[in-house]
C-alpha atoms as a PDB file:
ATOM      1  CA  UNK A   1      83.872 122.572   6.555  1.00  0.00           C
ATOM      2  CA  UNK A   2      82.232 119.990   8.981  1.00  0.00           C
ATOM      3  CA  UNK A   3      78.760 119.689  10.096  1.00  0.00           C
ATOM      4  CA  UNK A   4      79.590 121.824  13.051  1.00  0.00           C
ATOM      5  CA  UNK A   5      80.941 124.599  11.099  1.00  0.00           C
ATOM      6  CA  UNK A   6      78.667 124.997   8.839  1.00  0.00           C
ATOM      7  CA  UNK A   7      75.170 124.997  11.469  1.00  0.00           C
ATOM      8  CA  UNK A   8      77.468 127.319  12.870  1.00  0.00           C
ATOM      9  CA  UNK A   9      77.602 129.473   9.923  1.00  0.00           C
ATOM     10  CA  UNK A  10      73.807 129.239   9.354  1.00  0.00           C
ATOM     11  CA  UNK A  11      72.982 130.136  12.575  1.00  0.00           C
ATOM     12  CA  UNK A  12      74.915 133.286  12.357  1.00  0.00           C
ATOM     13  CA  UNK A  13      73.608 134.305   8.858  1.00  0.00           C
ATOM     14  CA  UNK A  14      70.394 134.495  10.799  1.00  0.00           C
ATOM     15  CA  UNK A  15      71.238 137.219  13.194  1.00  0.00           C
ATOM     16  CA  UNK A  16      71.014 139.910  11.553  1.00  0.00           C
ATOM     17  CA  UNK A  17      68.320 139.145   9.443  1.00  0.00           C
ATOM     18  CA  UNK A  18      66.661 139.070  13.105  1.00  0.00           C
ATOM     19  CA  UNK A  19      67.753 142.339  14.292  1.00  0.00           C
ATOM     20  CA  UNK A  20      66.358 143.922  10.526  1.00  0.00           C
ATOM     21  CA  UNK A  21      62.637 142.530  11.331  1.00  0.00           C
ATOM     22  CA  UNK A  22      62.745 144.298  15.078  1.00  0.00           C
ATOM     23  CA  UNK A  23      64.125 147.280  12.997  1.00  0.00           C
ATOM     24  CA  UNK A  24      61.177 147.096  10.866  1.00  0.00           C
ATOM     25  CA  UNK A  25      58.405 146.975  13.504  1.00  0.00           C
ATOM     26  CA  UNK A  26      55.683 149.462  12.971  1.00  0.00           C
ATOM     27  CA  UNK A  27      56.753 151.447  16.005  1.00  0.00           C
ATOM     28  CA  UNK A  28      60.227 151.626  15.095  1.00  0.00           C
ATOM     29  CA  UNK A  29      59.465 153.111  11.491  1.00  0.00           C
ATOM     30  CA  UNK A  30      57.092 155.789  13.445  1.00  0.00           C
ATOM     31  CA  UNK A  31      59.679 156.802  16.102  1.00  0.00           C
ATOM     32  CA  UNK A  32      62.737 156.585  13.544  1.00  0.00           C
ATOM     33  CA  UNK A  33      65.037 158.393  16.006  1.00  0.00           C
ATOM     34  CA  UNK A  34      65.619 155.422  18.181  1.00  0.00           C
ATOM     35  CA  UNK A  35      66.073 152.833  15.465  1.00  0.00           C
ATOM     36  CA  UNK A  36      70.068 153.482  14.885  1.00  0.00           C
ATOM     37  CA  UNK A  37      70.036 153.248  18.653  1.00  0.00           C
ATOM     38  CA  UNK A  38      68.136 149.551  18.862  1.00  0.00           C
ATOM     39  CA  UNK A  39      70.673 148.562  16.289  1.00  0.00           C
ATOM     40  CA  UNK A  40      73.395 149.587  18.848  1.00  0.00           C
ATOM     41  CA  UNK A  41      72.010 147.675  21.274  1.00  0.00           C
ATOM     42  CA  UNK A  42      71.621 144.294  19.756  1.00  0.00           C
ATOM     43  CA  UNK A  43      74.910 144.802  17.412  1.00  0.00           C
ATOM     44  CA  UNK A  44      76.767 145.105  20.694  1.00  0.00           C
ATOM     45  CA  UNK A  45      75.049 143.268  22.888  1.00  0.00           C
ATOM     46  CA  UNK A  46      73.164 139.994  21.566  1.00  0.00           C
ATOM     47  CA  UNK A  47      75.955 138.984  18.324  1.00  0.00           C
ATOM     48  CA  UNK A  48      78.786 137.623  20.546  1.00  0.00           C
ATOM     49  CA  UNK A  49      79.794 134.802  22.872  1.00  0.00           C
ATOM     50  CA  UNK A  50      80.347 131.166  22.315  1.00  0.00           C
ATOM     51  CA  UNK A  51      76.061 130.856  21.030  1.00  0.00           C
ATOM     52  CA  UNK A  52      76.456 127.264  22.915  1.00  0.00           C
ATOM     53  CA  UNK A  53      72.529 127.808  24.309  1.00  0.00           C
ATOM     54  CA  UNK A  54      71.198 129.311  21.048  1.00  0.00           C
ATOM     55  CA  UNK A  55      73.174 126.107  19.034  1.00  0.00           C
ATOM     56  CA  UNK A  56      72.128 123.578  21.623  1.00  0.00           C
ATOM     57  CA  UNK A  57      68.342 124.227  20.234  1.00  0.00           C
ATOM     58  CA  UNK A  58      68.818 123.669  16.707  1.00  0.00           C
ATOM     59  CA  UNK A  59      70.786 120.447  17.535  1.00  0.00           C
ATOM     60  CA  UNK A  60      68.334 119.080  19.584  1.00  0.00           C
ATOM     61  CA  UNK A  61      65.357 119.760  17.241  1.00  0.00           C
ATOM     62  CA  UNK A  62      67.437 118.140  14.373  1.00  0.00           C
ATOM     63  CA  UNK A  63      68.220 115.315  16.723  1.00  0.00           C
ATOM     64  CA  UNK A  64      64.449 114.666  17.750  1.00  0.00           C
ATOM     65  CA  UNK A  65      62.723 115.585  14.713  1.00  0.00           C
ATOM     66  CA  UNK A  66      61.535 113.029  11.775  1.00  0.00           C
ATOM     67  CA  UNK A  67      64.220 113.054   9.235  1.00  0.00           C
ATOM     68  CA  UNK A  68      61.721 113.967   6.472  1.00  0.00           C
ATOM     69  CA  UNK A  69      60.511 117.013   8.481  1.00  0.00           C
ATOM     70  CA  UNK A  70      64.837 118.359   7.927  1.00  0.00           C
ATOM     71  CA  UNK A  71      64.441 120.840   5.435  1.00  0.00           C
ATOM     72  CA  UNK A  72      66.075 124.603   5.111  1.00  0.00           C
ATOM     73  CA  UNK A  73      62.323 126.542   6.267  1.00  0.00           C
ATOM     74  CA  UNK A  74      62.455 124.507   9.482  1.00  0.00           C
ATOM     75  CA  UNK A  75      66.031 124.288  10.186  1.00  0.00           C
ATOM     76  CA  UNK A  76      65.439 128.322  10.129  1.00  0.00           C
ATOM     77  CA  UNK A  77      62.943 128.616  12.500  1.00  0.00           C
ATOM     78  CA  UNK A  78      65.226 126.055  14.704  1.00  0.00           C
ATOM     79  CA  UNK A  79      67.860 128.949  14.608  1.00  0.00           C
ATOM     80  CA  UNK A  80      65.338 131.803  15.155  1.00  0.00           C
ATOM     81  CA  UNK A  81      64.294 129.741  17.865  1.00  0.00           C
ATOM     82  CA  UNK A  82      68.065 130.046  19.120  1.00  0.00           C
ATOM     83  CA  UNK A  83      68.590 133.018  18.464  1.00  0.00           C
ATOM     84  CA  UNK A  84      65.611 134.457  20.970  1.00  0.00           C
ATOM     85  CA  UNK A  85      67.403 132.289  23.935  1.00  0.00           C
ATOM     86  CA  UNK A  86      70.365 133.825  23.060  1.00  0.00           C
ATOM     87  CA  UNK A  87      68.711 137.668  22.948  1.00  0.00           C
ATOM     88  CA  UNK A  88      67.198 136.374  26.872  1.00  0.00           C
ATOM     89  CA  UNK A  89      70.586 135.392  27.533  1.00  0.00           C
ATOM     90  CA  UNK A  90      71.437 138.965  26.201  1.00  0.00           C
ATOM     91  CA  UNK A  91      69.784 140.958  28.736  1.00  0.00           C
ATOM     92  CA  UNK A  92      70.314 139.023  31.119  1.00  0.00           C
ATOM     93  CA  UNK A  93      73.575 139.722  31.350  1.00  0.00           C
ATOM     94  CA  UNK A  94      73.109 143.531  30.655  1.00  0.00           C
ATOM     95  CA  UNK A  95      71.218 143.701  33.783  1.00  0.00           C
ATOM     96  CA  UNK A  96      73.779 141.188  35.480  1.00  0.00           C
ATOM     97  CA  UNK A  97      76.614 143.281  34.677  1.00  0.00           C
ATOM     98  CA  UNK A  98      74.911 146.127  35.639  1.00  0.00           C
ATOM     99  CA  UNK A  99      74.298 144.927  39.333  1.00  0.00           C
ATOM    100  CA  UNK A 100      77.504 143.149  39.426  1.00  0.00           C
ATOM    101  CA  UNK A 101      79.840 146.592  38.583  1.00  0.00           C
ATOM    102  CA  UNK A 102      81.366 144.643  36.560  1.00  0.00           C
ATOM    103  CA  UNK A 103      83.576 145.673  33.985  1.00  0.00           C
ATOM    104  CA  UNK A 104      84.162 143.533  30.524  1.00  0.00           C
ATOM    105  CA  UNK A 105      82.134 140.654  28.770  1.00  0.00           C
ATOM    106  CA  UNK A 106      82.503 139.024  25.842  1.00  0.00           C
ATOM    107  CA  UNK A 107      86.295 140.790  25.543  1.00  0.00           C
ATOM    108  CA  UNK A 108      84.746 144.293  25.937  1.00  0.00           C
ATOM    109  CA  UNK A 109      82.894 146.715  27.986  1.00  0.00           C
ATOM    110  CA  UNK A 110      80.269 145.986  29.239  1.00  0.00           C
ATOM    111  CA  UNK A 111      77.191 147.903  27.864  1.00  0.00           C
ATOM    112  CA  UNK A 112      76.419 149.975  30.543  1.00  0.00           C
ATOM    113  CA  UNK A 113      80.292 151.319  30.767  1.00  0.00           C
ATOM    114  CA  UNK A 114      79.805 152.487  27.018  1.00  0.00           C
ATOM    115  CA  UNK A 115      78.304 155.397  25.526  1.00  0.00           C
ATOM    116  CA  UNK A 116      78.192 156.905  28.874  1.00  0.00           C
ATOM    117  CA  UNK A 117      75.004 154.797  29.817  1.00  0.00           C
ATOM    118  CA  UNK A 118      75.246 154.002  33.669  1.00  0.00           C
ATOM    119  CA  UNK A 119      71.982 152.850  34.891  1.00  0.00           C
ATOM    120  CA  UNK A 120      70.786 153.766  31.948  1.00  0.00           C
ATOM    121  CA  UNK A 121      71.606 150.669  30.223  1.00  0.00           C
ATOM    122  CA  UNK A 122      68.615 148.598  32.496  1.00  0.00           C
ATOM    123  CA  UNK A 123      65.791 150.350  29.808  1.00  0.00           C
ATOM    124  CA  UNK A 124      68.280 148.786  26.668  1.00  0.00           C
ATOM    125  CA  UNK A 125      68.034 145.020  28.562  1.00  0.00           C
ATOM    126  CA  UNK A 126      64.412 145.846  28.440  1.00  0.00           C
ATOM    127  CA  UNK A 127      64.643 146.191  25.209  1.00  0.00           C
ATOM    128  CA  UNK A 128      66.047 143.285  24.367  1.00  0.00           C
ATOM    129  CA  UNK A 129      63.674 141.098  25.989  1.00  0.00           C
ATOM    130  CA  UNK A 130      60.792 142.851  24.356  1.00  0.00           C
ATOM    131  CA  UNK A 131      62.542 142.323  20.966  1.00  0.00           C
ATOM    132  CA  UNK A 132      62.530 138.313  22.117  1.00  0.00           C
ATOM    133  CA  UNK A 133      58.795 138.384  22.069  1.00  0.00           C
ATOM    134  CA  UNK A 134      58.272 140.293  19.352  1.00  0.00           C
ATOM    135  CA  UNK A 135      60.378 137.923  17.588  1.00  0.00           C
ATOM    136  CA  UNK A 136      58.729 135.154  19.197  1.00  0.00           C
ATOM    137  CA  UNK A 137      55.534 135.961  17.758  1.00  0.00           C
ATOM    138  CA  UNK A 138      56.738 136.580  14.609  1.00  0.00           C
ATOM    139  CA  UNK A 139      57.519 133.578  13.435  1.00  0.00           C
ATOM    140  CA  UNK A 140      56.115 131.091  15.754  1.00  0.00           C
ATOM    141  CA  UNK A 141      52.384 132.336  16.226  1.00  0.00           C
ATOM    142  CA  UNK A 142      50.688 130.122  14.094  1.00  0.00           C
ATOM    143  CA  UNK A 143      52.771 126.712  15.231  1.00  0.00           C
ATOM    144  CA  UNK A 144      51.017 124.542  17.734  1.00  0.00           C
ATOM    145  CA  UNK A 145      53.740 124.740  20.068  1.00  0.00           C
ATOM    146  CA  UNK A 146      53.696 128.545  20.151  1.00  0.00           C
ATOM    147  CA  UNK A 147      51.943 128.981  23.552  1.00  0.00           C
ATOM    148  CA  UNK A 148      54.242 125.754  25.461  1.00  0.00           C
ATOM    149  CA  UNK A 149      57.253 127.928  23.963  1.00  0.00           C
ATOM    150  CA  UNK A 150      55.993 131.191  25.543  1.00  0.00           C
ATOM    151  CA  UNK A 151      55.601 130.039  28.677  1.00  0.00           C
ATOM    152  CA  UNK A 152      58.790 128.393  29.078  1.00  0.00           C
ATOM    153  CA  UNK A 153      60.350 131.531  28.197  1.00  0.00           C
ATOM    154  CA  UNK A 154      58.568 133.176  30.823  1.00  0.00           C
ATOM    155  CA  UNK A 155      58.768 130.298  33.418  1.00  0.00           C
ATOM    156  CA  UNK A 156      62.257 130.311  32.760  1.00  0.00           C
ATOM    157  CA  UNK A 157      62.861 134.139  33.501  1.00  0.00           C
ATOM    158  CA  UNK A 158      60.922 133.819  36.562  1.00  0.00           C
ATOM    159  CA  UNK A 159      63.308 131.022  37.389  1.00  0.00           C
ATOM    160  CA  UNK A 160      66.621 133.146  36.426  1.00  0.00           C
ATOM    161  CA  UNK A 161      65.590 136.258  38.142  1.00  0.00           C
ATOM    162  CA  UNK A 162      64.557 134.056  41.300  1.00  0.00           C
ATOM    163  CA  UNK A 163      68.671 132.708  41.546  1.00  0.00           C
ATOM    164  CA  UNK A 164      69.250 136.713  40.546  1.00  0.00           C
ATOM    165  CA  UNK A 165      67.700 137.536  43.687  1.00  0.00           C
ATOM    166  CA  UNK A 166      69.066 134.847  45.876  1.00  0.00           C
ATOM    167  CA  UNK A 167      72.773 136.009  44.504  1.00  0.00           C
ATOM    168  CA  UNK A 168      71.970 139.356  45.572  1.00  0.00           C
ATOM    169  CA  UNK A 169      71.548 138.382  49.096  1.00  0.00           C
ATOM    170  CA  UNK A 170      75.105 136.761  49.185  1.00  0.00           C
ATOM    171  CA  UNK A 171      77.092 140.182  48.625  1.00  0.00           C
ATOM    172  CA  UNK A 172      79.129 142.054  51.289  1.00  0.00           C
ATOM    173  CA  UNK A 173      77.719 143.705  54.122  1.00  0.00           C
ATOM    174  CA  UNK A 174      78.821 146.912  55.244  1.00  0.00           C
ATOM    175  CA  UNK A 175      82.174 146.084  53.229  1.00  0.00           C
ATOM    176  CA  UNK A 176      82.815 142.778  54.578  1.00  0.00           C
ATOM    177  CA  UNK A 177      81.948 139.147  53.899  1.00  0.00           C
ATOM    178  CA  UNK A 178      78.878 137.811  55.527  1.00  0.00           C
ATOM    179  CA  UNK A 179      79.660 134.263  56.366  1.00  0.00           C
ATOM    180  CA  UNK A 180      75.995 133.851  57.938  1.00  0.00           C
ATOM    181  CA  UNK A 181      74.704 134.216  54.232  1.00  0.00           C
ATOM    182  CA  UNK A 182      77.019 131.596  52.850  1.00  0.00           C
ATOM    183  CA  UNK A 183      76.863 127.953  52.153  1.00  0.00           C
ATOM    184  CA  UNK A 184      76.916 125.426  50.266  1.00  0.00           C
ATOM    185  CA  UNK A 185      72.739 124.905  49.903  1.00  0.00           C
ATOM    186  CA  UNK A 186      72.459 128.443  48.740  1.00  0.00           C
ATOM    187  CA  UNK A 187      75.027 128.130  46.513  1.00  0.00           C
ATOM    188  CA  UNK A 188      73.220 124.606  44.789  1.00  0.00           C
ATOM    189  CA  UNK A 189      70.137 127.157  45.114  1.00  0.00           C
ATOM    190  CA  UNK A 190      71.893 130.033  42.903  1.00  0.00           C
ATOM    191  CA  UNK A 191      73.153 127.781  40.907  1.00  0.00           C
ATOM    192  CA  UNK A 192      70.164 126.120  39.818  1.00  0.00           C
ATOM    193  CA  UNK A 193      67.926 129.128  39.518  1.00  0.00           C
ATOM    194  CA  UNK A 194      70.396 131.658  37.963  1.00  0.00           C
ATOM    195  CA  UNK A 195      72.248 129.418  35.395  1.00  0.00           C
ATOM    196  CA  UNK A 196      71.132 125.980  35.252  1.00  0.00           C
ATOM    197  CA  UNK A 197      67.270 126.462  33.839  1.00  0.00           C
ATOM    198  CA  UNK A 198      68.372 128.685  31.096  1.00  0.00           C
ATOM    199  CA  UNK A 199      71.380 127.122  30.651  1.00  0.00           C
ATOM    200  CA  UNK A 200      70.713 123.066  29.842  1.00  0.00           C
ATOM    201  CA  UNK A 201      67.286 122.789  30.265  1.00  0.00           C
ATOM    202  CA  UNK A 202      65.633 125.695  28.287  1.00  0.00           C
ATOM    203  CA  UNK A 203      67.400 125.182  25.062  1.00  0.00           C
ATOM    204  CA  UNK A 204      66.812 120.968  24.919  1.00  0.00           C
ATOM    205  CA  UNK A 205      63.301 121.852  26.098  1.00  0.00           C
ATOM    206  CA  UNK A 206      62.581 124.032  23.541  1.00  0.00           C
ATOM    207  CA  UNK A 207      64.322 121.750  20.831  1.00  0.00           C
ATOM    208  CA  UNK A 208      61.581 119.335  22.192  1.00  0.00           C
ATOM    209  CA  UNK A 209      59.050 121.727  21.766  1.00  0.00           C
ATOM    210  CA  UNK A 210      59.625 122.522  18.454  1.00  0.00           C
ATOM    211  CA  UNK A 211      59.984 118.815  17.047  1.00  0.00           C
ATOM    212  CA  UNK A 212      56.433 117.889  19.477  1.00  0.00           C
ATOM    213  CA  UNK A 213      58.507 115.959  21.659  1.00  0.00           C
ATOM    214  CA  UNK A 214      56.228 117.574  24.421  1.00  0.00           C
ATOM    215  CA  UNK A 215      55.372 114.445  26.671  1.00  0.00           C
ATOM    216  CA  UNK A 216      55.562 115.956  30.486  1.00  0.00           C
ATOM    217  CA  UNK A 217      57.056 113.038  32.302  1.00  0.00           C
ATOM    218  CA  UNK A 218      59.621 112.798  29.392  1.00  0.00           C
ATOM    219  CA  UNK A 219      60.383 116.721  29.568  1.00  0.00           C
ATOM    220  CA  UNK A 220      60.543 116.437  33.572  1.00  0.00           C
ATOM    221  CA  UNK A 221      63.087 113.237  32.901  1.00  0.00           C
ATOM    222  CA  UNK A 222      64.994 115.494  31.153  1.00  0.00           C
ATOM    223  CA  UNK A 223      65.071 118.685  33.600  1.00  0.00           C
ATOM    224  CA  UNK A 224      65.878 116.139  36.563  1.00  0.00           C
ATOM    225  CA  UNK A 225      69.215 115.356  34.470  1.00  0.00           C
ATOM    226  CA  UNK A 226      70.300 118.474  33.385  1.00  0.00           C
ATOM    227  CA  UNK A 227      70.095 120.604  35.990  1.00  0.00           C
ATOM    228  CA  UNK A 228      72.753 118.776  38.348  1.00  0.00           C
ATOM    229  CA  UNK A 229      75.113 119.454  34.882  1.00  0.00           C
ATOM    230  CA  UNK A 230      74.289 123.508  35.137  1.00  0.00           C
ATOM    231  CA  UNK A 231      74.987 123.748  38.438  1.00  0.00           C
ATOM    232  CA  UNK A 232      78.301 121.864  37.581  1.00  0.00           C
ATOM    233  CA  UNK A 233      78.561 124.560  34.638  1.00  0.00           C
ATOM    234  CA  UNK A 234      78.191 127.199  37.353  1.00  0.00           C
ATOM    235  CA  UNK A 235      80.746 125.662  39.475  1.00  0.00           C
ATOM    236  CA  UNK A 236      82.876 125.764  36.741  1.00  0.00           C
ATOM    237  CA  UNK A 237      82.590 129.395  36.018  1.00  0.00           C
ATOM    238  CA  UNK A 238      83.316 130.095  39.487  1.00  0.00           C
ATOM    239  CA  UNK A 239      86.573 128.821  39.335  1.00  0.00           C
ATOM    240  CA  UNK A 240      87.000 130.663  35.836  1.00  0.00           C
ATOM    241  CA  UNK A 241      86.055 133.779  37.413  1.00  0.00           C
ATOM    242  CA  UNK A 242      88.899 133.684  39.831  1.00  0.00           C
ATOM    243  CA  UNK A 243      91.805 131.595  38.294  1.00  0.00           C
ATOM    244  CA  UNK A 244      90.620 132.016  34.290  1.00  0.00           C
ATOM    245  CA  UNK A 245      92.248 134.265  32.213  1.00  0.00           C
ATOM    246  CA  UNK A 246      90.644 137.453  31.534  1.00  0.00           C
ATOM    247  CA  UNK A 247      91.695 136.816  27.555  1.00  0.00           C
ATOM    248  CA  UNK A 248      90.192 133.405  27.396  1.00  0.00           C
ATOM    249  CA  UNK A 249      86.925 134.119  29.402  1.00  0.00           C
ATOM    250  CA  UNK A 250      86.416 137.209  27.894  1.00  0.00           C
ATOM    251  CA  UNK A 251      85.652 139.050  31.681  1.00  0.00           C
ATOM    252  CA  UNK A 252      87.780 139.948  34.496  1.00  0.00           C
ATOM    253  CA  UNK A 253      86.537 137.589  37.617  1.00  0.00           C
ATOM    254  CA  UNK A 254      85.168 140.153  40.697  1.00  0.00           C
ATOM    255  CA  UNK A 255      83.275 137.511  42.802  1.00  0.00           C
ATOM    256  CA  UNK A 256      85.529 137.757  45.470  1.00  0.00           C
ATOM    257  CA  UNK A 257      85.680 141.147  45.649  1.00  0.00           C
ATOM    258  CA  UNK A 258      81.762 141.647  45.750  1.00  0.00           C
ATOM    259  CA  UNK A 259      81.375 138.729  48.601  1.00  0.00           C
ATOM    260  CA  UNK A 260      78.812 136.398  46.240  1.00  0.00           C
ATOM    261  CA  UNK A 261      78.042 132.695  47.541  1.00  0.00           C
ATOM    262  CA  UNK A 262      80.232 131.050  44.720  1.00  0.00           C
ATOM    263  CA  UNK A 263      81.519 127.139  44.928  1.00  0.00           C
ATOM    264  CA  UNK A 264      84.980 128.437  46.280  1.00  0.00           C
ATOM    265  CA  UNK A 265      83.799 130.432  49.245  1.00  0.00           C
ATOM    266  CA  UNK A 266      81.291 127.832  49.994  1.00  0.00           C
ATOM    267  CA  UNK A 267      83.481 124.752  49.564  1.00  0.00           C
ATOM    268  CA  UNK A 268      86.154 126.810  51.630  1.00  0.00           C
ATOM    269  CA  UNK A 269      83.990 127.418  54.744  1.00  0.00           C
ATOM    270  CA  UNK A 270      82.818 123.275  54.099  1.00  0.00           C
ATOM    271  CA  UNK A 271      86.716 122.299  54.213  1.00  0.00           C
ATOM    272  CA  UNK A 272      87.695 124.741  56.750  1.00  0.00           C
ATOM    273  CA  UNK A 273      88.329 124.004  60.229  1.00  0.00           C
ATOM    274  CA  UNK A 274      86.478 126.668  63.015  1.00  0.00           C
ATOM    275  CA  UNK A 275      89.464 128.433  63.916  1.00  0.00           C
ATOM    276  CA  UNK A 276      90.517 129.158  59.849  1.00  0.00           C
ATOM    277  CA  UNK A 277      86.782 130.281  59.182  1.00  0.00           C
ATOM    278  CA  UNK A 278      86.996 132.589  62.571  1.00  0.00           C
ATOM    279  CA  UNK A 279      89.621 134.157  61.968  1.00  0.00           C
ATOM    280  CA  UNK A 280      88.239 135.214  58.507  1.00  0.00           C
ATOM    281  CA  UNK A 281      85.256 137.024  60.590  1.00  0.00           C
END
């Protein structure tokens, strides 16, 4: 087993270790008939995926960090640390997928389509993101970098729901594809907001965090780097979503069908000449 494969393996012996302290909250052991149910959730919801984000932390604290500070209690934290971008990730996409209509993730339903949930599923990505905190505060309320790591979680939400919203606005109207809410500058703007922060920046940021690496210009360095890469990341999942296959991405692609500003429809009306984009209206 290489060094990969086995942060990989510790980093998944954490999870459920994680979803066993939000089982054990005080509120969960007084209203016991809604703890199988929170298991449900973050069993089905927060354990797959590739874990690239929640990874991306740990390797970045162990790549910035003092060589004598390496030891199993921090490595740990590194991974809890992870593991709460992956749980924001988490919900995220419950909500996404929710919006979207969409219909697999991760090779399966998606949660809403399950348990016959519907809208229903919006109060379990709640959830989730309340479990973040609580985990957050768990183990990171006494570190000095507890308060910079809270508000880049919630700096970074604001940030993802702020491309949410801007993708929202690029969806059909009346049926048909509104070419007057299309281009390439929303697109960069989506693609920044929506997947780019939490993508790239969040996890090396919070990597930083954690090790004290918290200089601003060095942090703001870092963000004006990254980001161009998530946007490319979000180009690239455009084209997955249309031309990937549904076995290897784990989803079936709909962002034609629902009208959003992706790379392809913007880079289309870009390339095309006025008569092709026309006769599209």
């Amino acid at each position: 087993m290489n060094k990969e494969e086995e942060l990989l393996q510790k980093f998944k012996e954490v999870h459920p270790k994680l979803i066993d302290d939000i089982l054990g909250c005080p509120e969960l052991k007084e209203v016991s008939i809604v703890r199988e149910w929170y298991r449900k959730v973050f069993e089905y919801n927060t354990a797959g995926g590739k874990l690239n984000r929640g990874l991306l932390v740990v390797q970045c604290y162990l790549s910035m960090v003092e060589k004598c500070q390496i030891n199993d209690e921090n490595t740990h934290l590194a991974c809890v640390l992870g593991w709460c971008l992956e749980m924001l990730q988490s919900w995220l996409l419950v909500i996404d997928d929710l919006m979207d209509n969409s219909s697999t993730r991760r090779g399966q339903p998606c949660w809403y389509l399950t348990n016959d949930l519907g809208t229903k599923a919006a109060n379990d990505g709640l959830i989730i993101e309340a479990a973040t905190y609580y985990i957050l505060k768990k183990y990171f309320r006494n570190k000095p970098y507890y308060v910079d790591v809270l508000e880049l979680f919630h700096s970074v939400t604001f940030q993802t729901t702020l491309g949410q919203c801007l993708d929202t606005h690029s969806y059909l109207t009346n049926g048909k594809l509104d070419f007057d809410k299309t281009s390439m500058d929303l697109f960069l703007q989506i693609a920044k907001y929506k997947t780019a922060y939490y993508t790239l920046y969040m996890p090396i940021a919070l990597g930083m965090l954690m090790a004290r690496q918290n200089d601003t210009d060095l942090l703001k360095a870092i963000e004006n780097t990254v980001i161009p890469i998530g946007i490319y990341f979000q180009v690239q999942d455009d084209y997955l979503d249309c031309f990937g296959d549904p076995s290897t991405t784990g989803k079936i692609g709909t962002d034609i069908q629902d009208g959003k500003c992706t790379w392809l429809l913007a880079k289309a009306l870009e390339l095309g000449t006025p008569e092709q984009v026309l006769s599209e209206r």
